[in-house]
Protein backbone atom coordinates (compact mmCIF):
# COMPACT_ATOMS: atom_id res chain seq x y z
CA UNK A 1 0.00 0.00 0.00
CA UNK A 2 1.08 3.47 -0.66
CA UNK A 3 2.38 5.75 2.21
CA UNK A 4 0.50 8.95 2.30
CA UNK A 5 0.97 10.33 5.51
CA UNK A 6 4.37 9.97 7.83
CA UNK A 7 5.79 12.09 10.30
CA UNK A 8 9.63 11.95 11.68
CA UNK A 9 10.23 13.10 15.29
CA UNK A 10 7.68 16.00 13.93
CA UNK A 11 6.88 18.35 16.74
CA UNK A 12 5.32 21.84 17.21
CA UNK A 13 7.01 24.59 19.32
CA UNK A 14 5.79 27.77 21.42
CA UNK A 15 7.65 29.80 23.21
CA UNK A 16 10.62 28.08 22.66
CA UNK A 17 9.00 24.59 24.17
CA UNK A 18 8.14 21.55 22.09
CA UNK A 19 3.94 21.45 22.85
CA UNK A 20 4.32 17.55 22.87
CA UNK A 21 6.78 14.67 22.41
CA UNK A 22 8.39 14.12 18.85
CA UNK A 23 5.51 12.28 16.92
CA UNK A 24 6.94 9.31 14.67
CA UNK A 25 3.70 8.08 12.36
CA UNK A 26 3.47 6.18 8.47
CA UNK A 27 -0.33 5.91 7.02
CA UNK A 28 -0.90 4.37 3.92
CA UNK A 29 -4.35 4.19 1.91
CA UNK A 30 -7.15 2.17 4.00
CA UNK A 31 -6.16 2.98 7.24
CA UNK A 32 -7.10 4.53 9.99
CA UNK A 33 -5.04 6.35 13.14
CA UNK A 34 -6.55 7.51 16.59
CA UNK A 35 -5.41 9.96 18.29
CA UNK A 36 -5.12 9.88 22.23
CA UNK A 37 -4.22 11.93 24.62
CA UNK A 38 -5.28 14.01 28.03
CA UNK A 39 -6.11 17.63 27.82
CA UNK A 40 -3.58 20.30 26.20
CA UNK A 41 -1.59 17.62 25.52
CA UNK A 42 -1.66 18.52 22.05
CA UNK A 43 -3.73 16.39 19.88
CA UNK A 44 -5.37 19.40 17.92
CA UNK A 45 -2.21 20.93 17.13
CA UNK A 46 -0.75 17.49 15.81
CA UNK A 47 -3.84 17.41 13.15
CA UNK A 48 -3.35 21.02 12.66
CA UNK A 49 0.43 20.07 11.87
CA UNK A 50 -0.17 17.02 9.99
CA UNK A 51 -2.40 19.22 7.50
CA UNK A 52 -0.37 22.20 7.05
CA UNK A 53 -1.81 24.56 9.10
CA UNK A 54 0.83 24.63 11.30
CA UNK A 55 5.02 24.22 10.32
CA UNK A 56 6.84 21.84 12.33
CA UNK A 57 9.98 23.46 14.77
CA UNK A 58 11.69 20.15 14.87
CA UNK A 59 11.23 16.85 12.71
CA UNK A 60 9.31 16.39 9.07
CA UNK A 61 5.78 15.99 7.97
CA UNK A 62 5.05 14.50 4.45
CA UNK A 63 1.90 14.34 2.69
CA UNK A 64 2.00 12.48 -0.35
CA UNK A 65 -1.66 13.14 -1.31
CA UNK A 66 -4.19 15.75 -0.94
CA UNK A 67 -5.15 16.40 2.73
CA UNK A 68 -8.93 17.74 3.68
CA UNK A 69 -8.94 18.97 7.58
CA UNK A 70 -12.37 19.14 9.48
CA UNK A 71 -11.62 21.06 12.86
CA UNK A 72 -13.77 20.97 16.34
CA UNK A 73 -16.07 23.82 14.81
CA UNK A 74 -17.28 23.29 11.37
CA UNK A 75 -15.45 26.05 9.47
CA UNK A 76 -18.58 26.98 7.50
CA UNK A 77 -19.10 30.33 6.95
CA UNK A 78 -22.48 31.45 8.77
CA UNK A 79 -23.81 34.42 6.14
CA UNK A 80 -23.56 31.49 3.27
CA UNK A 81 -26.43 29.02 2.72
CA UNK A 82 -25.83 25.85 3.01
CA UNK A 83 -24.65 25.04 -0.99
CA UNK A 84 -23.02 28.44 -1.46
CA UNK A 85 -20.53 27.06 1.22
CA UNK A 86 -20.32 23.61 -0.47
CA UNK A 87 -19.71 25.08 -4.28
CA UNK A 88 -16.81 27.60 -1.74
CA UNK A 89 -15.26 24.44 -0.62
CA UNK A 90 -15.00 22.91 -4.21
CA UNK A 91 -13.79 25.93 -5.74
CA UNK A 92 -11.17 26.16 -2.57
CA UNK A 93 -10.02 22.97 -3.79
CA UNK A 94 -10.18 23.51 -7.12
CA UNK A 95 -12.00 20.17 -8.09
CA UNK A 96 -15.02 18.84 -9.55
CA UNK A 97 -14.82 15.15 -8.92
CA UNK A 98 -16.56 14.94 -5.87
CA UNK A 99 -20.59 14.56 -4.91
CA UNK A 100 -23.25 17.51 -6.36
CA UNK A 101 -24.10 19.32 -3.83
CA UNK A 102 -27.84 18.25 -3.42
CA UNK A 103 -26.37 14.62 -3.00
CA UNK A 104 -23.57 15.53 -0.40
CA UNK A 105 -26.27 17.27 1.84
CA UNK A 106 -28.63 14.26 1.33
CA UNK A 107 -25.55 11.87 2.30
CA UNK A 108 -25.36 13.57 5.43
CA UNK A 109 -29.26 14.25 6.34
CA UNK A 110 -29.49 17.68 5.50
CA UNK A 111 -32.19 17.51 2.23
CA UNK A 112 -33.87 20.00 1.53
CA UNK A 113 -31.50 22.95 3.58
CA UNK A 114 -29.23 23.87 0.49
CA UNK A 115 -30.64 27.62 0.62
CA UNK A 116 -30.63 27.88 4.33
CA UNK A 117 -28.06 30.14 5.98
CA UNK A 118 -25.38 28.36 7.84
CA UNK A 119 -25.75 30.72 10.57
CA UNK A 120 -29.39 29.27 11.14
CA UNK A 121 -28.10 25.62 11.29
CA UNK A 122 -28.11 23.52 15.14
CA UNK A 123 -24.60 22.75 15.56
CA UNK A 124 -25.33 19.06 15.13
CA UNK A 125 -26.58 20.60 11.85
CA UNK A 126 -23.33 22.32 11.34
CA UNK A 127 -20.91 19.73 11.52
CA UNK A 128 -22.96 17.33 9.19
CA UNK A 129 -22.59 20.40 7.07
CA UNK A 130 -18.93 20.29 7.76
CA UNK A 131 -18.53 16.59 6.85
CA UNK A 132 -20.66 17.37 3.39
CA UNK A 133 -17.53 19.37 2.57
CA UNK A 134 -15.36 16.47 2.54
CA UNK A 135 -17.80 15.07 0.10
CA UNK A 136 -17.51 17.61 -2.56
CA UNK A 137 -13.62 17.83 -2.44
CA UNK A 138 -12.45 14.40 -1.91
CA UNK A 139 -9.20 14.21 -0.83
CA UNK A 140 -7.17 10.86 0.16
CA UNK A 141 -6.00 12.09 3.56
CA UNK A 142 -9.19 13.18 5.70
CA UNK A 143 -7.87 14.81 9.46
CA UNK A 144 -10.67 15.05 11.66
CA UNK A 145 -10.66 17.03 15.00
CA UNK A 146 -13.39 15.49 17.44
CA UNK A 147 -15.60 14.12 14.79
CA UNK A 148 -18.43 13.41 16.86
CA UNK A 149 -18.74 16.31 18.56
CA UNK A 150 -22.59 17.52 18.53
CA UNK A 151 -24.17 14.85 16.25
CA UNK A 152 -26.81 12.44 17.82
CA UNK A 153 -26.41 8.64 17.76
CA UNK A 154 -27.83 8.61 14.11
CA UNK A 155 -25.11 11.42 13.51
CA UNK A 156 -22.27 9.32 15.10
CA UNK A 157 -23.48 6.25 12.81
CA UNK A 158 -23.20 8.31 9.85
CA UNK A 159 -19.32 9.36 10.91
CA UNK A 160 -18.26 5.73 10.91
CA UNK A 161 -20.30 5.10 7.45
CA UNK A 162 -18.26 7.98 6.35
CA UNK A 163 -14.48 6.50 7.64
CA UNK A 164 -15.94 3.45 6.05
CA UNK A 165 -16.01 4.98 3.04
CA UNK A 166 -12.90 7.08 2.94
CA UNK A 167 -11.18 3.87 3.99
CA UNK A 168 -12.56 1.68 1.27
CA UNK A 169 -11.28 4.30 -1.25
CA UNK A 170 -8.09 3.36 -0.34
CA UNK A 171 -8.56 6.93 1.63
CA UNK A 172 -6.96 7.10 5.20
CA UNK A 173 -8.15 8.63 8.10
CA UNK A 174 -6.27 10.51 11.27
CA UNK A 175 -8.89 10.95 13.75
CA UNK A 176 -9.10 12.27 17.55
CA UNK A 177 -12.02 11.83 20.05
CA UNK A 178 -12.62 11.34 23.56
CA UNK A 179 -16.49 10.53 23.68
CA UNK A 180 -16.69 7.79 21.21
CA UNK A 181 -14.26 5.22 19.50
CA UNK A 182 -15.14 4.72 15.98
CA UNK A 183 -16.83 1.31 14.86
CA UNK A 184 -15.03 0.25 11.76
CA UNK A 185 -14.87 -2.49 10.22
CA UNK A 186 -10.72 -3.31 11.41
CA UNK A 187 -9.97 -1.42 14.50
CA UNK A 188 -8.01 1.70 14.23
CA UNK A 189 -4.14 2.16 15.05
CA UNK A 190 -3.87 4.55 18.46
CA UNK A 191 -1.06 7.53 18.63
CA UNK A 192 -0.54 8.86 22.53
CA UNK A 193 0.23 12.17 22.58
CA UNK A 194 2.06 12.85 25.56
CA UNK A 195 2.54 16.72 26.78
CA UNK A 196 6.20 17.74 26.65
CA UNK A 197 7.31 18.84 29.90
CA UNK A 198 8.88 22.01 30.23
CA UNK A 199 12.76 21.79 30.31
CA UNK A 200 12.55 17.92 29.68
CA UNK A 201 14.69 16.34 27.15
């Protein structure tokens, strides 16, 4: 299988301090990583890393394929209806190969909202938004940031569908989450993060 994703002694400064322990990972197509860890022990900034958003102070991050990153809050834009922020995301990504928009907001339960503003949305409503934005753009690497955060049981079933999916696209997934493990249909690989302690090391 093809690597995608790998990380060597990658790690993400501030003020001078390494926010946690060098991070050694390798994720080819059809798999799936979890991402552990207690509180502020970095796990957002790792999946902000892994995708770009942040440069690493120490250590390398590769992608070898396109990466699509789904934070904590939906980043949909609130004054946009519903499709307006789907056709933003596709021409963000310049592509055209993923679902139409009335299908992507079917896929995730939304029919029938594309001309509703964003801003009107439940935040369960929001993130399924946010995960019909991965549907437009596909991209081979998909790093998600609490996944299940605000969706219902029926939304948390639709998440692992989702993975599923990704995963059976030869698609891999780098996921964090403290209130529910995914259900797939292999079990994940776990990453700890562990905090670095100031003036360790």
């Amino acid at each position: 299988m093809r690597t995608l994703l790998e990380t060597r002694q990658a790690t993400f400064s501030r003020a001078g301090e390494p926010v946690f322990e060098p991070v050694d990972l390798s994720l080819a197509g059809g798999q799936a990583l979890v991402v552990r860890g207690t509180n502020g022990s970095g796990k957002t900034t790792l999946l902000r890393l892994l995708a770009g958003i942040l440069r690493a102070s120490a250590g390398t991050v590769e992608r070898h394929a396109p990466v699509a990153f789904l934070g904590h809050l939906a980043a949909v834009k609130g004054d946009l209806s519903c499709r307006e922020n789907l056709d933003f995301r596709r021409r963000f990504h310049a592509t055209a190969s993923g679902l139409s928009n009335s299908r992507a907001l079917a896929r995730v339960g939304l029919a029938g909202l594309g001309l509703r503003p964003a801003r009107a949305l439940s935040a369960g409503q929001k993130r399924r938004l946010g995960l019909a934005c991965l549907l437009v753009a596909p991209a081979a690497i998909w790093l998600l940031d609490e996944p299940y955060a605000s969706l219902d049981d029926d939304g948390c079933a639709l998440v692992d569908a989702l993975l599923i999916e990704q995963l059976g696209r030869d698609g891999s997934v780098v996921l964090s989450t403290h209130q529910r493990q995914p259900e797939l249909k292999a079990a994940p690989n776990t990453l700890l993060v562990r905090h670095h302690v100031q003036g360790a090391g």
